[in-house]
N, C-alpha and C. Protein backbone atom coordinates (compact mmCIF):
# COMPACT_ATOMS: atom_id res chain seq x y z
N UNK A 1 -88.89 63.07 -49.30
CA UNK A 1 -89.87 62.69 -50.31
C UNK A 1 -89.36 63.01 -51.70
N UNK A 2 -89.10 64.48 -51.84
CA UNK A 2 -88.15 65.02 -52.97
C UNK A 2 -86.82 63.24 -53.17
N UNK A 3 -86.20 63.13 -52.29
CA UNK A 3 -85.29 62.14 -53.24
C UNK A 3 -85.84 60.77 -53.11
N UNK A 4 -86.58 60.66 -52.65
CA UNK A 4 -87.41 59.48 -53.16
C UNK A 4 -88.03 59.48 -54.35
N UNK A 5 -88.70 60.42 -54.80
CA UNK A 5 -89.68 60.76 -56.26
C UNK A 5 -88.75 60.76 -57.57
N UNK A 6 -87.73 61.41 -57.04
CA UNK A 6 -86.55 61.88 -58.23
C UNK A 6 -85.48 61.15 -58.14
N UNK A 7 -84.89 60.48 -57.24
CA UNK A 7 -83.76 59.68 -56.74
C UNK A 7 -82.49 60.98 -56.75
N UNK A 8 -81.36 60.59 -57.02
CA UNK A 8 -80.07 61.52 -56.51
C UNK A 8 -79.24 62.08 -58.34
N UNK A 9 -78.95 63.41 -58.27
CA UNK A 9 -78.52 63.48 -59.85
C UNK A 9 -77.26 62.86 -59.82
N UNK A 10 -77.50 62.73 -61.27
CA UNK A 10 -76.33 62.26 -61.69
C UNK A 10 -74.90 62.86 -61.40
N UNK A 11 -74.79 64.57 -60.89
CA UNK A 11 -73.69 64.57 -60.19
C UNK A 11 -73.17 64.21 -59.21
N UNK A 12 -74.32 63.71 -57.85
CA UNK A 12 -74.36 63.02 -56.73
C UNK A 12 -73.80 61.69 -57.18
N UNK A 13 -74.00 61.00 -58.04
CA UNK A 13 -73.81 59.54 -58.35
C UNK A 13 -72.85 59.74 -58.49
N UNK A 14 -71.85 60.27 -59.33
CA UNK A 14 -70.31 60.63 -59.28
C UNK A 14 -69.46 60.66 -58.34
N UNK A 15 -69.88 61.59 -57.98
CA UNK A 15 -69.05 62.31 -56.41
C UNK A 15 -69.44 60.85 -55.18
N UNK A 16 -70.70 60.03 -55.17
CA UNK A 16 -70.57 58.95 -54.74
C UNK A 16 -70.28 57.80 -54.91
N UNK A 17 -69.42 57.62 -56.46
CA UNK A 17 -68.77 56.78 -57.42
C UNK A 17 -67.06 57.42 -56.80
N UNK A 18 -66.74 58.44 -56.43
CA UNK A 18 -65.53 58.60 -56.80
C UNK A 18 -64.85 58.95 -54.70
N UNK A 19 -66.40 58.57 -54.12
CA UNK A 19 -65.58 58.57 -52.82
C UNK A 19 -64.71 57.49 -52.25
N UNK A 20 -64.49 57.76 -51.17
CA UNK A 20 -63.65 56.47 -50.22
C UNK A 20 -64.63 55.76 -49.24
N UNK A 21 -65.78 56.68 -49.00
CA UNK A 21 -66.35 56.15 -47.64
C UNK A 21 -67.80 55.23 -48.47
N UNK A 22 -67.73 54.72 -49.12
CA UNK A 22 -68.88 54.10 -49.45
C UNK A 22 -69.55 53.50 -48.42
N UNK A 23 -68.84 52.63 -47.68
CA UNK A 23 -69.60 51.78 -46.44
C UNK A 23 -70.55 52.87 -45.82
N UNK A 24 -69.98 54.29 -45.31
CA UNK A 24 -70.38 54.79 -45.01
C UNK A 24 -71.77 56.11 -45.80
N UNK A 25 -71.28 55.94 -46.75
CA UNK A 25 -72.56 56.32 -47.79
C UNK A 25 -73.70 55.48 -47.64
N UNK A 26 -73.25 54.00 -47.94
CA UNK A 26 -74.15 53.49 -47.83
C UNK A 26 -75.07 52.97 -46.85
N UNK A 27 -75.00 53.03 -45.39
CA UNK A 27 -75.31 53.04 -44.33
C UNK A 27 -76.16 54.61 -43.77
N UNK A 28 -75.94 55.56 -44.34
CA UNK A 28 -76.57 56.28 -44.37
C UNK A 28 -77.90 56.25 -45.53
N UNK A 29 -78.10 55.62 -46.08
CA UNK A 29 -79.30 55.22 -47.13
C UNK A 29 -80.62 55.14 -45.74
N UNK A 30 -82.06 55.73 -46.08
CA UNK A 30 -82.67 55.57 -45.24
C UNK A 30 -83.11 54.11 -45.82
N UNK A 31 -83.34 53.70 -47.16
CA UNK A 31 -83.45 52.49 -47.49
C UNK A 31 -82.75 51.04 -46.98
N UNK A 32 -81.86 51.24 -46.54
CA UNK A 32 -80.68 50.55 -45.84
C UNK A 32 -81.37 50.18 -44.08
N UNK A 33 -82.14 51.15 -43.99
CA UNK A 33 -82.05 50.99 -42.53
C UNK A 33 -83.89 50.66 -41.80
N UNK A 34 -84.20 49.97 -43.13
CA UNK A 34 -85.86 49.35 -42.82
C UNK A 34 -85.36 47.96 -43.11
N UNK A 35 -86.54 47.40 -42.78
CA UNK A 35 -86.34 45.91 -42.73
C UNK A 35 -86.46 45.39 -44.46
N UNK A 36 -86.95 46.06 -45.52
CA UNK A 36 -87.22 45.37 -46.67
C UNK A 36 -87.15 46.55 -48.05
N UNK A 37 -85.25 46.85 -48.08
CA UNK A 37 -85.45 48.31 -49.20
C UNK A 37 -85.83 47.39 -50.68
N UNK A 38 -86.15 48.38 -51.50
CA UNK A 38 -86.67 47.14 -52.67
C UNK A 38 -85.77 48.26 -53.41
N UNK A 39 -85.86 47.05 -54.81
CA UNK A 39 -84.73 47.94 -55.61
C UNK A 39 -85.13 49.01 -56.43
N UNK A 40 -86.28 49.30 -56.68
CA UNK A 40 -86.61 51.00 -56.80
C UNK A 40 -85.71 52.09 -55.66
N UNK A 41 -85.99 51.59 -54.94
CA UNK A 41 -85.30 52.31 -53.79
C UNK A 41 -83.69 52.77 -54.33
N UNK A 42 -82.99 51.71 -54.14
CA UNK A 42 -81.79 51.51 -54.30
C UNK A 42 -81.22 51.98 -55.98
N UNK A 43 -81.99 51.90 -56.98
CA UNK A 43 -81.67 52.18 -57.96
C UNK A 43 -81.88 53.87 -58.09
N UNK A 44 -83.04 54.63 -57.53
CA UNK A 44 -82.97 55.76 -57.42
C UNK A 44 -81.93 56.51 -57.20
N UNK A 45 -81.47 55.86 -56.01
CA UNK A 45 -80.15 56.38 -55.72
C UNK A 45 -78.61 56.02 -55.98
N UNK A 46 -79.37 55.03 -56.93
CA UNK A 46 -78.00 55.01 -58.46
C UNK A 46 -76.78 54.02 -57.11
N UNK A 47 -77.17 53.08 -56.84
CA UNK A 47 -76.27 52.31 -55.57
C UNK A 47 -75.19 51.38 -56.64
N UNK A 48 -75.81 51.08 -57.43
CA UNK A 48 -75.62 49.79 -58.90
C UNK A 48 -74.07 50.42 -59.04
N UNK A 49 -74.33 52.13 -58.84
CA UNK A 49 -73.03 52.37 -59.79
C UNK A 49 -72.27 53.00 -59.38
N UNK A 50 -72.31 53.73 -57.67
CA UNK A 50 -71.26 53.71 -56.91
C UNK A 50 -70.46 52.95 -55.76
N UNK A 51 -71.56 51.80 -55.64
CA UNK A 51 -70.72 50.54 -55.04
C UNK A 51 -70.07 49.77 -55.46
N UNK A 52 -68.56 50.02 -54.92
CA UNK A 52 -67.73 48.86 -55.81
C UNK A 52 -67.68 48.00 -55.08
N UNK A 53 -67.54 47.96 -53.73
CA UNK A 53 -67.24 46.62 -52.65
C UNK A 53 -68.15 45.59 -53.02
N UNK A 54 -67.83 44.27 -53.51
CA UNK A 54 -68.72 43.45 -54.14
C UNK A 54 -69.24 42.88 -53.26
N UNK A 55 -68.92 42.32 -51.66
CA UNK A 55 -69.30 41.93 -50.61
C UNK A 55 -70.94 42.53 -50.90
N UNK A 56 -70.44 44.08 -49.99
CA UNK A 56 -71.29 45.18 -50.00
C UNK A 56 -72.63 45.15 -50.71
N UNK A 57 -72.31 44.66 -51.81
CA UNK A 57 -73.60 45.14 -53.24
C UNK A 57 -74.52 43.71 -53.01
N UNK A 58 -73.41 42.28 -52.49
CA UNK A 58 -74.36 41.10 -53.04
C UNK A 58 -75.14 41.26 -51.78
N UNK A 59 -74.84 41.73 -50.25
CA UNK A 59 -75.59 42.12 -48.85
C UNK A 59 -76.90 42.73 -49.62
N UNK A 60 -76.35 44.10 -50.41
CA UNK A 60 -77.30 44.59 -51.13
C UNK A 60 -78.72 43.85 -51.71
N UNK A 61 -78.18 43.41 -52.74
CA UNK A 61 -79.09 42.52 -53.50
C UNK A 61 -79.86 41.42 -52.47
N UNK A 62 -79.09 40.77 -51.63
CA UNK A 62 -79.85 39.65 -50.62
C UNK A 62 -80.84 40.04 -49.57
N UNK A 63 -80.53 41.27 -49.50
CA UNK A 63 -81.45 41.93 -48.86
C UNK A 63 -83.26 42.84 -49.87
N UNK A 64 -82.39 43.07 -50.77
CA UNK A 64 -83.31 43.08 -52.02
C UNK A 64 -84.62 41.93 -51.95
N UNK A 65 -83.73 40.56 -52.97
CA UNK A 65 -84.33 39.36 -53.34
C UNK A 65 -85.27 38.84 -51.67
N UNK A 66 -84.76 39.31 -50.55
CA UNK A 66 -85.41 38.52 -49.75
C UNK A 66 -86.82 39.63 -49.44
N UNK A 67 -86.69 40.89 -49.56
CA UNK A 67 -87.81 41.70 -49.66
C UNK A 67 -88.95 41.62 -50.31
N UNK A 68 -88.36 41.00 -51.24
CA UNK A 68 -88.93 41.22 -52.83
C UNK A 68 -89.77 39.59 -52.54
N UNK A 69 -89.02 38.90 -52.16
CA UNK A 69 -90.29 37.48 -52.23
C UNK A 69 -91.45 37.72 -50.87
N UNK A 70 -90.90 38.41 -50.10
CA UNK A 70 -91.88 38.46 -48.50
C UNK A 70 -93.02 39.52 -48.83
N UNK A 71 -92.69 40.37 -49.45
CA UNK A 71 -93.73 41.00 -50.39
C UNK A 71 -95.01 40.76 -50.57
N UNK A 72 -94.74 39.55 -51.57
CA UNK A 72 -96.00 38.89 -52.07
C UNK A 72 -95.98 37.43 -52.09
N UNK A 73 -94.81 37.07 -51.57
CA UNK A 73 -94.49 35.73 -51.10
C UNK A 73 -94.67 34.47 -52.91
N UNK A 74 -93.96 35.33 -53.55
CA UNK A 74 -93.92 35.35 -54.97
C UNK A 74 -92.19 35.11 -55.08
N UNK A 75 -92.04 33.63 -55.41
CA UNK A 75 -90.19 33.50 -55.96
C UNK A 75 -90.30 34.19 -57.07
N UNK A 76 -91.10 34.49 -58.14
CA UNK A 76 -90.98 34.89 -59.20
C UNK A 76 -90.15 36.61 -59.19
N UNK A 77 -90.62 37.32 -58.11
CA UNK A 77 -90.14 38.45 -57.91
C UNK A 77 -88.65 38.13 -57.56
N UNK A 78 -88.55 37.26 -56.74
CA UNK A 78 -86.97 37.39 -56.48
C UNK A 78 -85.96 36.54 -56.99
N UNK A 79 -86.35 36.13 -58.14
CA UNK A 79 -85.52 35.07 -59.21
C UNK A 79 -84.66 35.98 -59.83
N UNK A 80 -84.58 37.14 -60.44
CA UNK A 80 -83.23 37.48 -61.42
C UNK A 80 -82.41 38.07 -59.87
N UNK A 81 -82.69 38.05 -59.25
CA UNK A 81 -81.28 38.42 -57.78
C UNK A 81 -81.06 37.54 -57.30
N UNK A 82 -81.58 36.63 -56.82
CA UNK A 82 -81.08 35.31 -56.64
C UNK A 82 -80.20 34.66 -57.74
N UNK A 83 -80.87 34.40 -59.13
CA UNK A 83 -79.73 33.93 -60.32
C UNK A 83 -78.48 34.72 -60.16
N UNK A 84 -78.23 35.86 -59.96
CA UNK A 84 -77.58 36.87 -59.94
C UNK A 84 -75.82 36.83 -59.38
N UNK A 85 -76.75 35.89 -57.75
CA UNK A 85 -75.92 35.82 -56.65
C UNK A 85 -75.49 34.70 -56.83
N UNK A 86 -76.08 33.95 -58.02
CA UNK A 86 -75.73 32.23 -57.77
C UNK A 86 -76.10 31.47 -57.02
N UNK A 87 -77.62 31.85 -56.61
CA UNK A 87 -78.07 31.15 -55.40
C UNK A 87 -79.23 29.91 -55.67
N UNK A 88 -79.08 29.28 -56.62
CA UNK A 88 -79.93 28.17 -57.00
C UNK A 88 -80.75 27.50 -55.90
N UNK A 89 -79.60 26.85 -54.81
CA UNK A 89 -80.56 26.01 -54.16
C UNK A 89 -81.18 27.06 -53.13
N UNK A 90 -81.48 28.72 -52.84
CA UNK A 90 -82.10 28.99 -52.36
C UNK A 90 -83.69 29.68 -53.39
N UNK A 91 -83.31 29.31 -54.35
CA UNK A 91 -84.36 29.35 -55.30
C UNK A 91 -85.41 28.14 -55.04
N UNK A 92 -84.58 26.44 -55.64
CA UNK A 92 -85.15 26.02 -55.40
C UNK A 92 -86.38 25.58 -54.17
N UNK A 93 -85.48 25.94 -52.95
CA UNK A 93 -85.88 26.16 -51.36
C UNK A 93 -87.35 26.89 -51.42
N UNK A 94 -87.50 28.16 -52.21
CA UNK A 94 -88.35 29.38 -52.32
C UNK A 94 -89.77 28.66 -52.84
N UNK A 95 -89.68 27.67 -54.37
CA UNK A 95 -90.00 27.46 -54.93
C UNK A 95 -90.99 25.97 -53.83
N UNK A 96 -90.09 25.33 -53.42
CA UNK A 96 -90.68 24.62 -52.79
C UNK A 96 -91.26 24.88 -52.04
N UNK A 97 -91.16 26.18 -51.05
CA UNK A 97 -92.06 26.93 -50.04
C UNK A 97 -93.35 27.08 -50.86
N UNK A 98 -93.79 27.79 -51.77
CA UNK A 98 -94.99 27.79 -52.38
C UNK A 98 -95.39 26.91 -53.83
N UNK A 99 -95.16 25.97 -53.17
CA UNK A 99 -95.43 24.30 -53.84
C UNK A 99 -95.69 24.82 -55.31
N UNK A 100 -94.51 25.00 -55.76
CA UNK A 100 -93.90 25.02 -57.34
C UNK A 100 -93.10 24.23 -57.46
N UNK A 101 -93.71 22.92 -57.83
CA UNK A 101 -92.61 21.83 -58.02
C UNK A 101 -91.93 21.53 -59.27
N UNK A 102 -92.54 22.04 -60.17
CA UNK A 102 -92.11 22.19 -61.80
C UNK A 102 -90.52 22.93 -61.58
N UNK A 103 -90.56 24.49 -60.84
CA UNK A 103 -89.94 25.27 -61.07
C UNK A 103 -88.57 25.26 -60.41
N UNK A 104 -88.91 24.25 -58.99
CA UNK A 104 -88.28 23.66 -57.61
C UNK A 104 -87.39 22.64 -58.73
N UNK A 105 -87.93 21.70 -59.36
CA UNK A 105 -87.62 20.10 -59.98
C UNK A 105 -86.35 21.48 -61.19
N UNK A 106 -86.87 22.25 -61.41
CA UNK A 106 -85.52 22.73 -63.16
C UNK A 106 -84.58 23.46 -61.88
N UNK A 107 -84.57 24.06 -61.11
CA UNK A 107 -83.20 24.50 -60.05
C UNK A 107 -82.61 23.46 -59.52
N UNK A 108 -82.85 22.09 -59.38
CA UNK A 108 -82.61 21.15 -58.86
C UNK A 108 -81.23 20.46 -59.55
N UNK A 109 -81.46 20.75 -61.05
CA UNK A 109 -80.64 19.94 -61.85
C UNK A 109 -79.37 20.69 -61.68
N UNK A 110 -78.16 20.34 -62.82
CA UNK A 110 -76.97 21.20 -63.10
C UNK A 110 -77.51 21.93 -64.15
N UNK A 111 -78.11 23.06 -64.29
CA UNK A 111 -78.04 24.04 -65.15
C UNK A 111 -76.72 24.56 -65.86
N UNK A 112 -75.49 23.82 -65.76
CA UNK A 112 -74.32 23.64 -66.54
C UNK A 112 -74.61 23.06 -67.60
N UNK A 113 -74.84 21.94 -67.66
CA UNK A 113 -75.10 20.75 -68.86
C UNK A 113 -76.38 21.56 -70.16
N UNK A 114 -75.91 21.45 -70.89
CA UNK A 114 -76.19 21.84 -72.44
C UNK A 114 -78.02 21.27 -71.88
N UNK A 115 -78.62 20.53 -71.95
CA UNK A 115 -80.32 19.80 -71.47
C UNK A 115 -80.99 21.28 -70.71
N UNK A 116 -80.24 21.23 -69.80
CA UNK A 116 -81.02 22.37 -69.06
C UNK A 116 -80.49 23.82 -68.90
């Protein structure tokens, strides 16, 4: 409860910035090992800034963004992790699940082009 309330100090974040076993750090997260950690969770324990394996972090985040919409069944919650990952057409997908067609129709386009 204690490192849930307070998350991990900043010397912990170090010493888990400067290990080898991250996989294994991070698998030990009790957040890691429910069906839906949200990123309070994960930021408590400062994950942002001792995971370097980029694989690792975007698992992270996808597991995040998909928490985060089942929630409240709200794309709006899981739009900056999805943008994040580069995952447009599972935005749009989201969007179309709860008949947002405005929001579905602007992920649709090339958000490259200068218009959108």
């Amino acid at each position: 409860m204690e490192l849930k309330k307070f998350g991990l100090s900043a010397a912990n974040i170090i010493w888990a910035q400067h290990s080898e076993t991250e996989t294994e750090l991070l698998n030990a997260l009790p957040a890691m090992h429910k069906t839906s950690p949200t990123w309070e969770e994960l930021r408590g324990l400062g994950v942002a800034w001792w995971l370097k394996n980029t694989a690792s972090l975007r698992i992270c985040a996808e597991e995040v963004a998909k928490a985060a919409f089942q929630q409240n069944q709200d794309s709006m919650d899981a739009l900056l992790f999805y943008i994040a990952l580069h995952k447009k057409n599972v935005l749009t997908y989201l969007f179309k699940t709860i008949r947002n067609e405005a929001m579905a129709n602007i992920f649709m386009n090339d958000l490259n082009q200068d218009y959108w």
